[in-house]
PDB file of N, CA and C in Angstrom:
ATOM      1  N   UNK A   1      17.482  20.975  16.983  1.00  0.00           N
ATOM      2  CA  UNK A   1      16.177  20.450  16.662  1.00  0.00           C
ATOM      3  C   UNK A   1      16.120  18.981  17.075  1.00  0.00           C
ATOM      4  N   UNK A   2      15.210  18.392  17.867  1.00  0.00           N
ATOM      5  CA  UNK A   2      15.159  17.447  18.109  1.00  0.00           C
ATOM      6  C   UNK A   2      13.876  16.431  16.955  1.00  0.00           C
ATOM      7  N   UNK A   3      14.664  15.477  17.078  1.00  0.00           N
ATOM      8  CA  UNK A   3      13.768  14.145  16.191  1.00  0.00           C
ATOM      9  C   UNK A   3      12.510  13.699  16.937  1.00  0.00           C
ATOM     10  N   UNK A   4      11.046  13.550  16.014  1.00  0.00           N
ATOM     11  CA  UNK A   4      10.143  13.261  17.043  1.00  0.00           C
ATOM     12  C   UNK A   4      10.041  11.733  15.829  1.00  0.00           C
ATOM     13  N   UNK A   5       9.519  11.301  16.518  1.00  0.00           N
ATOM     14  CA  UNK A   5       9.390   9.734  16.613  1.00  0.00           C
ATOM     15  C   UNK A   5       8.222   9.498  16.659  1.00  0.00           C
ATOM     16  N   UNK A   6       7.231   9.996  16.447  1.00  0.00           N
ATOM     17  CA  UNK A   6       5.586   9.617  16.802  1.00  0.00           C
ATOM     18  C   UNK A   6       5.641   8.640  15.384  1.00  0.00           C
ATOM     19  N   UNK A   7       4.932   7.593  15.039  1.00  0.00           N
ATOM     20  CA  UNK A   7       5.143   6.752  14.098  1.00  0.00           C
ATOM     21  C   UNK A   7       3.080   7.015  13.550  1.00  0.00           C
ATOM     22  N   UNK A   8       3.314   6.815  12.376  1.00  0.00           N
ATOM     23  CA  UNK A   8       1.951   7.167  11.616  1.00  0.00           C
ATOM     24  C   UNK A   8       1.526   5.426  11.013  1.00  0.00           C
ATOM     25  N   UNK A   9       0.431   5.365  11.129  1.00  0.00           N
ATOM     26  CA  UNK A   9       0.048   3.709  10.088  1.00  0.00           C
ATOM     27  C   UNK A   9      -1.002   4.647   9.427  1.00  0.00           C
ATOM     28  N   UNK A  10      -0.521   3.933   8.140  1.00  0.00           N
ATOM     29  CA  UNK A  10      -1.004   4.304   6.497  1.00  0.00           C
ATOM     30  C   UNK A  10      -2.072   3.233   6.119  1.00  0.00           C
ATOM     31  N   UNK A  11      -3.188   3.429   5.905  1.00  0.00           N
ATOM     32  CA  UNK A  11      -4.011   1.928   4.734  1.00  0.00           C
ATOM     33  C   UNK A  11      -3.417   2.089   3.434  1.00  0.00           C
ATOM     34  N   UNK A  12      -3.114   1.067   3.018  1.00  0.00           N
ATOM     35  CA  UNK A  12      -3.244   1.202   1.069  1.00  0.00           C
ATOM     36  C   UNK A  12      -4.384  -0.020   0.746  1.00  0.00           C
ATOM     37  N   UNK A  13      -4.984   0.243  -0.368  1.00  0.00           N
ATOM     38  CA  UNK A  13      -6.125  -0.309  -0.796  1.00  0.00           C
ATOM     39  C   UNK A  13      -5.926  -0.128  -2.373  1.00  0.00           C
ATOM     40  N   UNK A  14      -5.719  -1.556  -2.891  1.00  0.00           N
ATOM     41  CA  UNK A  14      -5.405  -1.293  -4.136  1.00  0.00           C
ATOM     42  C   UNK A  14      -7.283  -2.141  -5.092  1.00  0.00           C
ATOM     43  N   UNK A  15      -7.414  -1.820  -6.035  1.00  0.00           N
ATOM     44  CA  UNK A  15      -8.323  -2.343  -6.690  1.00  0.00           C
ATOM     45  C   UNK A  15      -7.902  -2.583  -8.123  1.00  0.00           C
ATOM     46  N   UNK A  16      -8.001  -4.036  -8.732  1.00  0.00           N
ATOM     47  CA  UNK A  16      -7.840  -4.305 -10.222  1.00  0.00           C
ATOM     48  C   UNK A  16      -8.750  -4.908 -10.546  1.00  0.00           C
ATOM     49  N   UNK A  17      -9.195  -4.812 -12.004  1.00  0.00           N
ATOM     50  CA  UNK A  17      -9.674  -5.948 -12.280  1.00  0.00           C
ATOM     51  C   UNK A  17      -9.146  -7.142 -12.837  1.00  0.00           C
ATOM     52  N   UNK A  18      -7.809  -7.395 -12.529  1.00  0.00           N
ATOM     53  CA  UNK A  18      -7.649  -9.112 -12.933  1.00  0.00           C
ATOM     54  C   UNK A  18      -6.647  -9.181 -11.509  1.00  0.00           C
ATOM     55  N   UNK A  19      -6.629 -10.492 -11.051  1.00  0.00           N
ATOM     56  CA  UNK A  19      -5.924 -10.797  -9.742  1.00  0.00           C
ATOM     57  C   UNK A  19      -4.081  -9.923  -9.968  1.00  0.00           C
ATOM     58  N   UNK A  20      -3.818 -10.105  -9.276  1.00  0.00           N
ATOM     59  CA  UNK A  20      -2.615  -9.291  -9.014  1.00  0.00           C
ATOM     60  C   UNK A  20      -1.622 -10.029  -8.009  1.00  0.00           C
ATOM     61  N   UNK A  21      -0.246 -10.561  -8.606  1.00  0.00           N
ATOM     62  CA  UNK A  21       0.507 -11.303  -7.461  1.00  0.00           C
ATOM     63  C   UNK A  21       1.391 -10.852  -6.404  1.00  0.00           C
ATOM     64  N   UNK A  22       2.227 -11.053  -5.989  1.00  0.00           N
ATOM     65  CA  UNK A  22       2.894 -10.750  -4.880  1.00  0.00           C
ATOM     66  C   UNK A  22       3.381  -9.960  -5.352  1.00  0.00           C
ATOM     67  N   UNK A  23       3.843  -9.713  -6.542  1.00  0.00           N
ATOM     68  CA  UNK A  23       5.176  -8.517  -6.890  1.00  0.00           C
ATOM     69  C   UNK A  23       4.359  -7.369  -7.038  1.00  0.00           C
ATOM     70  N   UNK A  24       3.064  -7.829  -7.290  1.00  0.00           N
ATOM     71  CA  UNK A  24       2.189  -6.452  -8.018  1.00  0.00           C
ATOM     72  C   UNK A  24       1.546  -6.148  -7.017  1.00  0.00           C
ATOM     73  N   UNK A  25       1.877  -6.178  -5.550  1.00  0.00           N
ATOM     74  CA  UNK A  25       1.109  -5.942  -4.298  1.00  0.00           C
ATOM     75  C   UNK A  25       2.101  -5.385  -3.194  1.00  0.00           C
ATOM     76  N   UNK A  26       3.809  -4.888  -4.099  1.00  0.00           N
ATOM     77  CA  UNK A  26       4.337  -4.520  -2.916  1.00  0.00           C
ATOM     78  C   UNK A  26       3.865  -3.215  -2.284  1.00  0.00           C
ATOM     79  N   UNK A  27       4.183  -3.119  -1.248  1.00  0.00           N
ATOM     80  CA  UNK A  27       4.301  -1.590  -0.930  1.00  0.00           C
ATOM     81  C   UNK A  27       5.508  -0.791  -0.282  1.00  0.00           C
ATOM     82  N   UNK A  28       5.948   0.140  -1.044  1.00  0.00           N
ATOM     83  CA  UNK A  28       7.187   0.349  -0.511  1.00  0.00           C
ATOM     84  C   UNK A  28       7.169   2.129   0.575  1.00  0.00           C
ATOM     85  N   UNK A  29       8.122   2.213   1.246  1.00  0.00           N
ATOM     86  CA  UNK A  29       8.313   3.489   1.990  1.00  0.00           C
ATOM     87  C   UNK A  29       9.488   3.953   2.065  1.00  0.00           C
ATOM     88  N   UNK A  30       9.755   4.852   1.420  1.00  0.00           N
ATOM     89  CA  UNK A  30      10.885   5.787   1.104  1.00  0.00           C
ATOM     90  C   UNK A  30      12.236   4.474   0.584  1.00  0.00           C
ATOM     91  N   UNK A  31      11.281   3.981  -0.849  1.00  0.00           N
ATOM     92  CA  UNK A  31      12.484   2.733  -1.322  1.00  0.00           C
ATOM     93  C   UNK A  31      12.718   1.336  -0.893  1.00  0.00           C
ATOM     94  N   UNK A  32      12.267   1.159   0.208  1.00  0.00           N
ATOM     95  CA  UNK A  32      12.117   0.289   1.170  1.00  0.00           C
ATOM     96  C   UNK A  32      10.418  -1.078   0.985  1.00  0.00           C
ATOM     97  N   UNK A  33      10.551  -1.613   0.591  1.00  0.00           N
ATOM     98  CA  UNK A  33       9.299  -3.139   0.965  1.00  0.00           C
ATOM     99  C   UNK A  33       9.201  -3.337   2.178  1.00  0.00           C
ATOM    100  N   UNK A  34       7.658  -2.830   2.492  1.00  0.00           N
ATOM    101  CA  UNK A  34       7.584  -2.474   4.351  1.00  0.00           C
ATOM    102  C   UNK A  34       6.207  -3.771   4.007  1.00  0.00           C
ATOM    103  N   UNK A  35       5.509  -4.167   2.893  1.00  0.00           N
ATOM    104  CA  UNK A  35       4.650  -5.281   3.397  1.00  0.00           C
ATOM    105  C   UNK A  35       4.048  -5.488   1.674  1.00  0.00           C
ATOM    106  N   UNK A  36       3.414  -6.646   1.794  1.00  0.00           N
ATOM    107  CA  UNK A  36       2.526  -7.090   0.352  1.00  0.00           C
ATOM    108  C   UNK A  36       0.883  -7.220   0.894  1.00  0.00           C
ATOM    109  N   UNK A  37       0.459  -6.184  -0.032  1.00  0.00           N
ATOM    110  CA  UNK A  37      -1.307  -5.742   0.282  1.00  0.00           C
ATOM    111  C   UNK A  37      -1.806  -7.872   0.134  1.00  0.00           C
ATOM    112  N   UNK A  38      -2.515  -7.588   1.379  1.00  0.00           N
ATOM    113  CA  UNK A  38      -3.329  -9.303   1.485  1.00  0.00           C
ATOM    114  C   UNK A  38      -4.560  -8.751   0.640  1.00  0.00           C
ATOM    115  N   UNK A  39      -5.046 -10.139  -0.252  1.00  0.00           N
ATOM    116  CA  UNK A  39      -6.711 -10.132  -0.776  1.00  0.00           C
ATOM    117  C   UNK A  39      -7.518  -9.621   0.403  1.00  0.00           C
ATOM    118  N   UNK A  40      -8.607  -9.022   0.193  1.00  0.00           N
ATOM    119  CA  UNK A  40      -9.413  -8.672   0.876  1.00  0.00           C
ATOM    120  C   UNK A  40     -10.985  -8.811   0.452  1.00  0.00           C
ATOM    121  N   UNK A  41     -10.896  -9.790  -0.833  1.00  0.00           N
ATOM    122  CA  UNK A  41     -12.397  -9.939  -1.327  1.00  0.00           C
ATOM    123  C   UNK A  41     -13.032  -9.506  -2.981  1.00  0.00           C
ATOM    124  N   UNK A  42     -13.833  -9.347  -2.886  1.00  0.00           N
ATOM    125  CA  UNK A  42     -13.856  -8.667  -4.283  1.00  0.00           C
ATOM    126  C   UNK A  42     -15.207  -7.678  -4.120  1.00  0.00           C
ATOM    127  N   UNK A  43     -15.032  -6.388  -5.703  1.00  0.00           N
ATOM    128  CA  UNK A  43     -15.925  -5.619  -5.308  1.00  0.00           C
ATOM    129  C   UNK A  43     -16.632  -4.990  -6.517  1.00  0.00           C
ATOM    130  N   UNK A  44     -17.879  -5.220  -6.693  1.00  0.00           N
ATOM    131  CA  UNK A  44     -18.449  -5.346  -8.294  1.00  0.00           C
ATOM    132  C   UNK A  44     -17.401  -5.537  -9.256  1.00  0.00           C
ATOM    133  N   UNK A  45     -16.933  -6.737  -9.364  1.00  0.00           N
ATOM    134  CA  UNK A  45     -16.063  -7.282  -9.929  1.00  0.00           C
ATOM    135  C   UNK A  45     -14.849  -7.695  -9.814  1.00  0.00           C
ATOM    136  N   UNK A  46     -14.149  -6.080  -9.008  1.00  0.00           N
ATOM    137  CA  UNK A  46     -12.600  -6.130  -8.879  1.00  0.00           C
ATOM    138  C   UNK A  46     -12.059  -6.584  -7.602  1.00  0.00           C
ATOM    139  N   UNK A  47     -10.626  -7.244  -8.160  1.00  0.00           N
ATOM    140  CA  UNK A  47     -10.265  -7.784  -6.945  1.00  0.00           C
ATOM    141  C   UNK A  47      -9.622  -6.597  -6.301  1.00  0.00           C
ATOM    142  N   UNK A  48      -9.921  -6.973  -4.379  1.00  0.00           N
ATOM    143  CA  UNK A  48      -9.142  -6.048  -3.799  1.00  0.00           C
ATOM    144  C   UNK A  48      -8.824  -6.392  -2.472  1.00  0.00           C
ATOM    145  N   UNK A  49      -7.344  -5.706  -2.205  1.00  0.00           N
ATOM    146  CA  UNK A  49      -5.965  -6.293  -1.660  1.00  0.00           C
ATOM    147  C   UNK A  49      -6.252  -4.893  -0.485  1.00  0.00           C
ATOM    148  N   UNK A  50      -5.683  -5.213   0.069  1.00  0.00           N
ATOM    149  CA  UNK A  50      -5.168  -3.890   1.505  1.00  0.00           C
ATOM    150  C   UNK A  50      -4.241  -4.529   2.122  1.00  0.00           C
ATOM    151  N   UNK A  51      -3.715  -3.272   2.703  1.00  0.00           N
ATOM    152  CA  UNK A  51      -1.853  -3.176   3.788  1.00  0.00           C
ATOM    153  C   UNK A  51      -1.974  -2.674   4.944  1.00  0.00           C
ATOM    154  N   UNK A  52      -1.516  -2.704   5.601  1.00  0.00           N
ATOM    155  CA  UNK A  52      -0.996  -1.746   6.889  1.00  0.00           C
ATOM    156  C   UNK A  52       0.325  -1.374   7.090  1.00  0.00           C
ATOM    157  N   UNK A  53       1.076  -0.099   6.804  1.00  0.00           N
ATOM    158  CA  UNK A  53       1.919  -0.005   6.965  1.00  0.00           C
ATOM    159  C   UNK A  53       2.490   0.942   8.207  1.00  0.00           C
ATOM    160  N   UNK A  54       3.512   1.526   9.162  1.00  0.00           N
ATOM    161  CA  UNK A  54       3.850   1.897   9.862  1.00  0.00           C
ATOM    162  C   UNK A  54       4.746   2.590   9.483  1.00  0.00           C
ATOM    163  N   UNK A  55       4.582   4.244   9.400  1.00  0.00           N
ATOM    164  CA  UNK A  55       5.923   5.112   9.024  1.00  0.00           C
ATOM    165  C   UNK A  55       6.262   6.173  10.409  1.00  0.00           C
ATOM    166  N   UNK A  56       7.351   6.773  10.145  1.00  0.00           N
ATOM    167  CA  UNK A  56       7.791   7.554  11.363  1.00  0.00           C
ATOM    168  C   UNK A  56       7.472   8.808  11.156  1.00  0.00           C
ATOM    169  N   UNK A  57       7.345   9.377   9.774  1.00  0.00           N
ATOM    170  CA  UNK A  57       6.870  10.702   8.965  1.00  0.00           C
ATOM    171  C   UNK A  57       5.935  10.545   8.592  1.00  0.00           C
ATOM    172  N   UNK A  58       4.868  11.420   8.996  1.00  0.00           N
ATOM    173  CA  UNK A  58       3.726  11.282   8.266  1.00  0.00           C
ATOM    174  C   UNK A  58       3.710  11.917   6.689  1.00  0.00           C
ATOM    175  N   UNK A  59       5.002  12.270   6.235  1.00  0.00           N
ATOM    176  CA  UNK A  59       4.973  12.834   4.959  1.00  0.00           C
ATOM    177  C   UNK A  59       5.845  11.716   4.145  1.00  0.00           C
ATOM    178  N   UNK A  60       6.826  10.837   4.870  1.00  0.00           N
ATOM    179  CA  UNK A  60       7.077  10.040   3.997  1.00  0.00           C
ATOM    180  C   UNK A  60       6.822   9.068   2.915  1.00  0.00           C
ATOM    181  N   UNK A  61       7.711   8.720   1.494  1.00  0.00           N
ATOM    182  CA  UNK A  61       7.112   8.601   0.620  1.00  0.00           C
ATOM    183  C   UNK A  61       6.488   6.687   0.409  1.00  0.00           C
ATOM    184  N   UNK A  62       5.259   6.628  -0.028  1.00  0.00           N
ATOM    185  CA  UNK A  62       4.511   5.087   0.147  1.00  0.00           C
ATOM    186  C   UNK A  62       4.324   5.017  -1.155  1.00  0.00           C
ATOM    187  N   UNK A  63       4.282   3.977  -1.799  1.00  0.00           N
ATOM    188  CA  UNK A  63       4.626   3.309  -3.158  1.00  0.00           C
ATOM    189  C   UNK A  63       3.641   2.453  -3.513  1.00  0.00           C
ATOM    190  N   UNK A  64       3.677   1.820  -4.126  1.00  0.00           N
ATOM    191  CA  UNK A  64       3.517   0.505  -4.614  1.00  0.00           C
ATOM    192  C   UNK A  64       4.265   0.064  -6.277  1.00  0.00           C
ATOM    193  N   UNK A  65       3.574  -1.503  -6.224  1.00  0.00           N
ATOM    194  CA  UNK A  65       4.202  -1.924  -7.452  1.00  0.00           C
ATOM    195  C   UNK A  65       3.160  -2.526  -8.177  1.00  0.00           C
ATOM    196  N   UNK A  66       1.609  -2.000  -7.920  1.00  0.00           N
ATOM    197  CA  UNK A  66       0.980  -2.028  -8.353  1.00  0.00           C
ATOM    198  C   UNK A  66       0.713  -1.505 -10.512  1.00  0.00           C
ATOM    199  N   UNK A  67       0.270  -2.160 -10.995  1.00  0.00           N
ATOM    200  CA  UNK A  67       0.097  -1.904 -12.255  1.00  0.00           C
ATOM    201  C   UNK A  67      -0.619  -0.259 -12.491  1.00  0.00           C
ATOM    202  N   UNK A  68      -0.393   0.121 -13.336  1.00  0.00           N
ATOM    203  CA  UNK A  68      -0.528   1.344 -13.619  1.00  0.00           C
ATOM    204  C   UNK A  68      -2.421   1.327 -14.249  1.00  0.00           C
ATOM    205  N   UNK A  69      -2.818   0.417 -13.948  1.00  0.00           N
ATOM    206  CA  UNK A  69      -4.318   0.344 -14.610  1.00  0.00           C
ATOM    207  C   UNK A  69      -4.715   0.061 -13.211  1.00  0.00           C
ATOM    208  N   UNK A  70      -4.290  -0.463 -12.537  1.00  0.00           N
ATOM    209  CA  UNK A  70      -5.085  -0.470 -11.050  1.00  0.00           C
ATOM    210  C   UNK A  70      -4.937   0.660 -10.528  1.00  0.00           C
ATOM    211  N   UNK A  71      -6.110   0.007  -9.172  1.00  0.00           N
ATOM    212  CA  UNK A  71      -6.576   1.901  -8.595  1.00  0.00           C
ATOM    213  C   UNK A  71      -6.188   1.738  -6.856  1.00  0.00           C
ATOM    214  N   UNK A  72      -4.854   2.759  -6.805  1.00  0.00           N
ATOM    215  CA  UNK A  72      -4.331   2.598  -5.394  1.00  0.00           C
ATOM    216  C   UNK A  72      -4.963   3.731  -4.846  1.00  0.00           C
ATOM    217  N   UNK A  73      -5.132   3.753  -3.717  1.00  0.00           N
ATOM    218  CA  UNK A  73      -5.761   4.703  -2.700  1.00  0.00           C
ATOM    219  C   UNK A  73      -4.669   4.392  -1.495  1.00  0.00           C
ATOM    220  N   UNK A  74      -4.266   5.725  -0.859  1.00  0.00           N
ATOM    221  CA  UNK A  74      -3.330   5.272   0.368  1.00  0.00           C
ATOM    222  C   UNK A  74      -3.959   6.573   1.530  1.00  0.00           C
ATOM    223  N   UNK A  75      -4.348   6.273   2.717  1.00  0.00           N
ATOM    224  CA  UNK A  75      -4.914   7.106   3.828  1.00  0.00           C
ATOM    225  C   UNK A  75      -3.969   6.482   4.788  1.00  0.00           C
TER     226      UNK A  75
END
């Protein structure tokens, strides 16, 4: 069986309502800190951060260290 290598980029889009710092913006891939979601503005109220990340599996696993009251979305 050969290894395919086609590489996938993921959005994550996190939303809170109180700011959120670097630790609470990692994003991780299969265990790994592949980037920290940048502000991106705010949105009836909440602040919100987005990533770009780059995986080799499109099934591999994407994280964060986002608070458990914020609202992650990952496409």
């Amino acid at each position: 069986m050969r290894a395919n290598n086609t590489t996938t980029s993921k959005t994550v889009k996190i939303s809170a309502p109180f700011r959120l710092n670097a630790a609470q913006r990692r994003v991780l891939v299969d265990r790994n800190v592949l980037n920290v979601a940048s502000p991106a503005g705010r949105q009836d109220g909440d602040f919100l951060y987005t990533a770009e990340v780059t995986v080799i599996r499109d099934n591999a696993a994407v994280y964060t260290t986002a608070p458990a009251w914020a609202c992650v979305e990952i496409s």
